[in-house]
PDB file of N, CA and C in Angstrom:
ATOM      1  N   UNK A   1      81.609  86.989  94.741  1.00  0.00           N
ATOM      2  CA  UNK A   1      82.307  85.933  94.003  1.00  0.00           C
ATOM      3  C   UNK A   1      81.375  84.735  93.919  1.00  0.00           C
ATOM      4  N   UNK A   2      81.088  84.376  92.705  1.00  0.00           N
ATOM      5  CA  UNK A   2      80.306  83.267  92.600  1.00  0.00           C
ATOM      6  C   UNK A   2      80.682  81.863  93.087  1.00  0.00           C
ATOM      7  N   UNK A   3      80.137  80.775  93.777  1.00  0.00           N
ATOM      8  CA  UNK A   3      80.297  79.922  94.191  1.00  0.00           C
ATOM      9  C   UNK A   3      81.207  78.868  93.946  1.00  0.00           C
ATOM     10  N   UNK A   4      81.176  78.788  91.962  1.00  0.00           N
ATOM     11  CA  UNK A   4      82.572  78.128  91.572  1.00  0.00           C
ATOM     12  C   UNK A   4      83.855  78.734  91.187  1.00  0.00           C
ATOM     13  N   UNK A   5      83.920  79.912  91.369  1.00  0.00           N
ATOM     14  CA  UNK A   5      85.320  80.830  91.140  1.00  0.00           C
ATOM     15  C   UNK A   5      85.514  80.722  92.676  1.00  0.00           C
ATOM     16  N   UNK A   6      84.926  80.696  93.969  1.00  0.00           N
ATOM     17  CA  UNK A   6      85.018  80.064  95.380  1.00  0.00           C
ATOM     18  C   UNK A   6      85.824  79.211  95.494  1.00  0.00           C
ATOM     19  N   UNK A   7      85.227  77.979  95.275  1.00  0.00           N
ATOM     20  CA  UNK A   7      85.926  76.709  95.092  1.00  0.00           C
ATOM     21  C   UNK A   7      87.447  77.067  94.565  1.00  0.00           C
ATOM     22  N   UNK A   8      87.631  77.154  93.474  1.00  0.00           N
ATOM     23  CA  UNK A   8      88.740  77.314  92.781  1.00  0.00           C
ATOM     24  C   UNK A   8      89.914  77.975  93.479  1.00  0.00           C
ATOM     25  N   UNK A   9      89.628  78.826  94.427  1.00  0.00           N
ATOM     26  CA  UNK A   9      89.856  80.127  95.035  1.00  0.00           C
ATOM     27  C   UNK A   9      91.714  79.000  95.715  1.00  0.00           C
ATOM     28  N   UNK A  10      92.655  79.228  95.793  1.00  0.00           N
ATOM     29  CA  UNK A  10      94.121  78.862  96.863  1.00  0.00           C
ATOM     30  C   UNK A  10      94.006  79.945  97.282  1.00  0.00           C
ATOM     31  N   UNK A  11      94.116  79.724  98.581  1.00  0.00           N
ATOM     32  CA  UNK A  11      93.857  80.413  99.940  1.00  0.00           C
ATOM     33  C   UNK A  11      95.527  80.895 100.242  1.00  0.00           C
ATOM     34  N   UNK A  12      96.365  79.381  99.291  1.00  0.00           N
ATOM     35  CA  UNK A  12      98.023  79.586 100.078  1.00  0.00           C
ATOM     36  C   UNK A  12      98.219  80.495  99.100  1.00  0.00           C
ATOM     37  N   UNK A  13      97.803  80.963  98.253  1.00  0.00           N
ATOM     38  CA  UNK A  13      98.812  82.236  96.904  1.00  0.00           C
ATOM     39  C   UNK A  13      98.504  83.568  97.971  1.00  0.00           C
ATOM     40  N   UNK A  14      99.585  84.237  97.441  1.00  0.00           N
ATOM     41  CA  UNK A  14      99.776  85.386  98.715  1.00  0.00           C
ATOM     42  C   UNK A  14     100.587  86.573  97.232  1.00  0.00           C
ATOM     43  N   UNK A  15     100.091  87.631  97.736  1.00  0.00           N
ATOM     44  CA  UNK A  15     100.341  88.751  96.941  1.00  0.00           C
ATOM     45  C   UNK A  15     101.716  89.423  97.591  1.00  0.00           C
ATOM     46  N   UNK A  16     102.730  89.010  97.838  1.00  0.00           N
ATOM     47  CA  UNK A  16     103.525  89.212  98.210  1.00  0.00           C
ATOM     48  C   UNK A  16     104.155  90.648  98.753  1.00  0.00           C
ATOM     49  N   UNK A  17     104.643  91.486  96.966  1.00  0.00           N
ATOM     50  CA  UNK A  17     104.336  93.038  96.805  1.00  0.00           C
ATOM     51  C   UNK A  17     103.111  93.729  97.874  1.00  0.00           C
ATOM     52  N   UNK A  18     102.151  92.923  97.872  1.00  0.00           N
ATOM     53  CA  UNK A  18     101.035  93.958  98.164  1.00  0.00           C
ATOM     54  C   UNK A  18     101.340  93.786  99.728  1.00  0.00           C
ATOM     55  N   UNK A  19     101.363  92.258 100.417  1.00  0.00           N
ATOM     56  CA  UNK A  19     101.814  92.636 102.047  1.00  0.00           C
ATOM     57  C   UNK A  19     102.607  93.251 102.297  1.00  0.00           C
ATOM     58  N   UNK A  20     104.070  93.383 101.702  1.00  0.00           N
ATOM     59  CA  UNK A  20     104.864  94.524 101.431  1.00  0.00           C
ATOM     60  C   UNK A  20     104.540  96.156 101.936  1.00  0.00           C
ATOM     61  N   UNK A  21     103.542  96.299 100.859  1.00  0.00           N
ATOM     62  CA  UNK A  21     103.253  97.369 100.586  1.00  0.00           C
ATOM     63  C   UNK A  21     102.278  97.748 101.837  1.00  0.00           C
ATOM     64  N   UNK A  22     101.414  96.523 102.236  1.00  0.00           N
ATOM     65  CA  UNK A  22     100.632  97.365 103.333  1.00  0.00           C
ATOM     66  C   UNK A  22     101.579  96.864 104.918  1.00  0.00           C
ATOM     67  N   UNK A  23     102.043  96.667 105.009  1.00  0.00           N
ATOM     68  CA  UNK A  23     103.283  96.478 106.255  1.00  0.00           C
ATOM     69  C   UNK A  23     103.838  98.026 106.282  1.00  0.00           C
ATOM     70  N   UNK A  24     104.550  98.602 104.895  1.00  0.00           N
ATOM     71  CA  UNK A  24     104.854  99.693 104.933  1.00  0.00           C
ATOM     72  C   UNK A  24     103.811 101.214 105.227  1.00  0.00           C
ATOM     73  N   UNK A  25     102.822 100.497 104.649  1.00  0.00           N
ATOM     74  CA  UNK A  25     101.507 101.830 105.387  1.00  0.00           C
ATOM     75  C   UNK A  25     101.022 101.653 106.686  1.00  0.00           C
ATOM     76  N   UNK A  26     100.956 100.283 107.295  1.00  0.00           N
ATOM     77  CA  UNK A  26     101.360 100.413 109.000  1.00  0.00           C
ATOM     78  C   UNK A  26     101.909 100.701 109.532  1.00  0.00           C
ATOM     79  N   UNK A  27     103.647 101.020 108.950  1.00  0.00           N
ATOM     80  CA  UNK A  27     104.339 101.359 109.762  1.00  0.00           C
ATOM     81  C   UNK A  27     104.456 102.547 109.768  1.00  0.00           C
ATOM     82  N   UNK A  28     103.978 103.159 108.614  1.00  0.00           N
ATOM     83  CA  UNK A  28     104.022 104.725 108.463  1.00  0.00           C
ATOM     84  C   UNK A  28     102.703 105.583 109.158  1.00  0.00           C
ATOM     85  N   UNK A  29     101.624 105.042 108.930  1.00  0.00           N
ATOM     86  CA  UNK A  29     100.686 105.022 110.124  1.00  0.00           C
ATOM     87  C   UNK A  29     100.757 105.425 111.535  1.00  0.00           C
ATOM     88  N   UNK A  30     101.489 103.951 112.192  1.00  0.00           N
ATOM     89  CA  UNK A  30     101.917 103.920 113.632  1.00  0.00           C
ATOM     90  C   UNK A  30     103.243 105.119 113.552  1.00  0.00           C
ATOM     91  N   UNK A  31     103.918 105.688 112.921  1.00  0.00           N
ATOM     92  CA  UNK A  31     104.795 106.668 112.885  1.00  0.00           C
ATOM     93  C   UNK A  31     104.207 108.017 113.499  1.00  0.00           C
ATOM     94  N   UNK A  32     102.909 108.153 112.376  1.00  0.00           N
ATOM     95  CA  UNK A  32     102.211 109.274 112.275  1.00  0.00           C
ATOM     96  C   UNK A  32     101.444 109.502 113.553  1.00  0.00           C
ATOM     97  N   UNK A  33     100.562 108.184 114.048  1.00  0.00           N
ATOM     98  CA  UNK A  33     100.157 108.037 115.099  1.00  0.00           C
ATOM     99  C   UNK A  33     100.910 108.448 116.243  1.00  0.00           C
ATOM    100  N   UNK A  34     101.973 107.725 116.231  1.00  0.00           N
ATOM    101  CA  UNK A  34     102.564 108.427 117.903  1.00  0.00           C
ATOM    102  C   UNK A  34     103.434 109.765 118.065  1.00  0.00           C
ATOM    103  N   UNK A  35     103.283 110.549 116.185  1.00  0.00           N
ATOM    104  CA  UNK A  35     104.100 112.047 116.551  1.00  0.00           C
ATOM    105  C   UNK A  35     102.979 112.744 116.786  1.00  0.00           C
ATOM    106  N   UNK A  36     104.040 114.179 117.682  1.00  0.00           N
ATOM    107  CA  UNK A  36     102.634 115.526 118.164  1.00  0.00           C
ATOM    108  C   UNK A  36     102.937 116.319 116.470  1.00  0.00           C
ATOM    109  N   UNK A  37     103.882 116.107 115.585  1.00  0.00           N
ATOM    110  CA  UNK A  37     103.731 117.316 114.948  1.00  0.00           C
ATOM    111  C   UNK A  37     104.082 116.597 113.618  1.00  0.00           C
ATOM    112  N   UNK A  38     103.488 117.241 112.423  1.00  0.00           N
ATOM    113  CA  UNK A  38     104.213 116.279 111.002  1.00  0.00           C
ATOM    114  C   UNK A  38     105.320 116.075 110.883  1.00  0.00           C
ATOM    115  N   UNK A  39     105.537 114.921 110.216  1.00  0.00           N
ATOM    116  CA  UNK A  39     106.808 114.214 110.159  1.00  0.00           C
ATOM    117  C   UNK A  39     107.559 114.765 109.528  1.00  0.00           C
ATOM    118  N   UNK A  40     109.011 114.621 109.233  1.00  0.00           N
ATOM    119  CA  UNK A  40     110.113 114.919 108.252  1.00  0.00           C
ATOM    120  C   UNK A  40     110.098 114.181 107.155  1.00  0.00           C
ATOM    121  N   UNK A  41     110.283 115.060 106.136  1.00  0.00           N
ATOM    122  CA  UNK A  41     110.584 113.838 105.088  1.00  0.00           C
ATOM    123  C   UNK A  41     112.222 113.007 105.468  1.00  0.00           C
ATOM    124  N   UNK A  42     112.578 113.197 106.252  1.00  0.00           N
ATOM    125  CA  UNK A  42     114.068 112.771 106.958  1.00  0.00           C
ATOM    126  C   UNK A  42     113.412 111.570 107.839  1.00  0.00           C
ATOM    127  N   UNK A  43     112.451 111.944 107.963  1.00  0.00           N
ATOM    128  CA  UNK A  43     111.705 111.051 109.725  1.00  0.00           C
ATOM    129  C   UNK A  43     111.268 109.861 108.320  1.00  0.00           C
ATOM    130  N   UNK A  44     110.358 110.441 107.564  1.00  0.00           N
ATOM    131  CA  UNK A  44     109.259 109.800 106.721  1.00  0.00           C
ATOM    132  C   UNK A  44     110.423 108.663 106.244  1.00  0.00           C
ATOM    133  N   UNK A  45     111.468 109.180 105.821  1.00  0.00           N
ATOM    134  CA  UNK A  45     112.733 108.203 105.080  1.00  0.00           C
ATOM    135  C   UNK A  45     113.041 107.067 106.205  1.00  0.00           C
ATOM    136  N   UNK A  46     113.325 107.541 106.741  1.00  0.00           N
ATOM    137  CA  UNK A  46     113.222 106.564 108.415  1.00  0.00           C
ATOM    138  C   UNK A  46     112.902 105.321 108.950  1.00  0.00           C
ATOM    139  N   UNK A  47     111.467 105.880 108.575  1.00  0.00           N
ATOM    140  CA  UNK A  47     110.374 104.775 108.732  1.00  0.00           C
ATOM    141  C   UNK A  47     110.346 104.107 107.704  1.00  0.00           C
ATOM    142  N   UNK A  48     110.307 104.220 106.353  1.00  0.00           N
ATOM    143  CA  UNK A  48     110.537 103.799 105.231  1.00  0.00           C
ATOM    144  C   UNK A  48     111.951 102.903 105.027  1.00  0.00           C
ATOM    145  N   UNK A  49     113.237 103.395 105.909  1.00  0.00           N
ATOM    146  CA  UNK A  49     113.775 102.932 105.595  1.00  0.00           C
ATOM    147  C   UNK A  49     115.028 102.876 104.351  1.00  0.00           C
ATOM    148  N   UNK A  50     114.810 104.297 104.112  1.00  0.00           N
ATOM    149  CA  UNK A  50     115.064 104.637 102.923  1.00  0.00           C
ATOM    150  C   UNK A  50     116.639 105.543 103.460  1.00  0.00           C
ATOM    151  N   UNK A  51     118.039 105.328 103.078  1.00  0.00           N
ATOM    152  CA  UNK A  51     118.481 106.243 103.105  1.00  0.00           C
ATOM    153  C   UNK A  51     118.160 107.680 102.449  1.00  0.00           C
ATOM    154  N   UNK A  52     118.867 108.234 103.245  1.00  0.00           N
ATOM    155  CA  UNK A  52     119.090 109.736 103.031  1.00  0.00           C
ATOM    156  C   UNK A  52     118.925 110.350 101.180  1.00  0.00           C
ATOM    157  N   UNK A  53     120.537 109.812 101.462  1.00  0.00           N
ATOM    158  CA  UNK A  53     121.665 110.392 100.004  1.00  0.00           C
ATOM    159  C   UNK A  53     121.061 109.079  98.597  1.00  0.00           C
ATOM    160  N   UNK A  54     120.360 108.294  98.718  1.00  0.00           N
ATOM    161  CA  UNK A  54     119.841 107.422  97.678  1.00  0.00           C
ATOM    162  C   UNK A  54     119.707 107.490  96.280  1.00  0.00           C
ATOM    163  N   UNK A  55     119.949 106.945  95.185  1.00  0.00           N
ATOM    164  CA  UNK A  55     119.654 107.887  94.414  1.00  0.00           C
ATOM    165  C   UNK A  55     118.588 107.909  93.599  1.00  0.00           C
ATOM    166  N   UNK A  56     118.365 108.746  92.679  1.00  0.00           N
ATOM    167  CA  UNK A  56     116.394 108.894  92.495  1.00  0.00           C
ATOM    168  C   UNK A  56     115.419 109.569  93.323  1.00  0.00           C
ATOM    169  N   UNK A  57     116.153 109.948  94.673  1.00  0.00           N
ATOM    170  CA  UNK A  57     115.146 110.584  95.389  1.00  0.00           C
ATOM    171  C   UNK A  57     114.989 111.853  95.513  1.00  0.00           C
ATOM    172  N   UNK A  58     113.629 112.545  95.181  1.00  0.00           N
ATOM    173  CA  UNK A  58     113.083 114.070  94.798  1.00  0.00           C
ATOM    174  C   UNK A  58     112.722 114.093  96.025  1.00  0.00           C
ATOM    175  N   UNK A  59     112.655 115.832  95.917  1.00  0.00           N
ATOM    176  CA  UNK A  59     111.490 116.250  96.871  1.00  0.00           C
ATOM    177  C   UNK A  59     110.050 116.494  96.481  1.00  0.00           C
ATOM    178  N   UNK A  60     109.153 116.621  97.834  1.00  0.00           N
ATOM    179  CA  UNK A  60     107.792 116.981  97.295  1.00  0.00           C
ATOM    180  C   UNK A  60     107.773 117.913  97.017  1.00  0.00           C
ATOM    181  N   UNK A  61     106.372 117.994  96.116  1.00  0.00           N
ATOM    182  CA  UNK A  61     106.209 119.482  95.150  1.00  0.00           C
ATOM    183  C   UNK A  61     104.345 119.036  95.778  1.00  0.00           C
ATOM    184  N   UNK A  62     103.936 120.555  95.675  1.00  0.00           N
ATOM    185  CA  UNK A  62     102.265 120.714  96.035  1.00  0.00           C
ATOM    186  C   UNK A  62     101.691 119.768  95.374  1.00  0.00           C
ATOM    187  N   UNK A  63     101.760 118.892  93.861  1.00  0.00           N
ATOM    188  CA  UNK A  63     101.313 118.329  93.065  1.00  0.00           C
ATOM    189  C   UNK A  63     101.020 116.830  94.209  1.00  0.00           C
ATOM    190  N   UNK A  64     102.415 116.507  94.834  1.00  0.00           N
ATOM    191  CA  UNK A  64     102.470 115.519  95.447  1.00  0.00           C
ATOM    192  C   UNK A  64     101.485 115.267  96.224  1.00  0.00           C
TER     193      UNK A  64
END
């Protein structure tokens, strides 16, 4: 980054979505981290936070 796009730079603007988003890959992380065996997509919902019965929610396919 060049020296005057630096300057310019607010330090206080915050990407909100994106801490979001990586809070949720820590926590899914530290999930993964402390199981002996892959998770559930029941477990995965869990951690996520996500009910069960929700609606919109598929299962994985190999593509995934």
């Amino acid at each position: 980054m060049d020296a005057v796009r630096q300057q310019n730079l607010d330090l206080r603007v915050h990407d909100r979505v994106a801490l979001d988003e990586i809070e949720l890959y820590a926590e899914m992380l530290s999930a993964v981290a402390a199981a002996e065996r892959p998770l559930t997509i029941a477990e995965i919902d869990m951690v996520l936070g996500v009910r069960s019965g929700e609606a919109g929610r598929r299962e994985l396919t190999a593509q995934d």
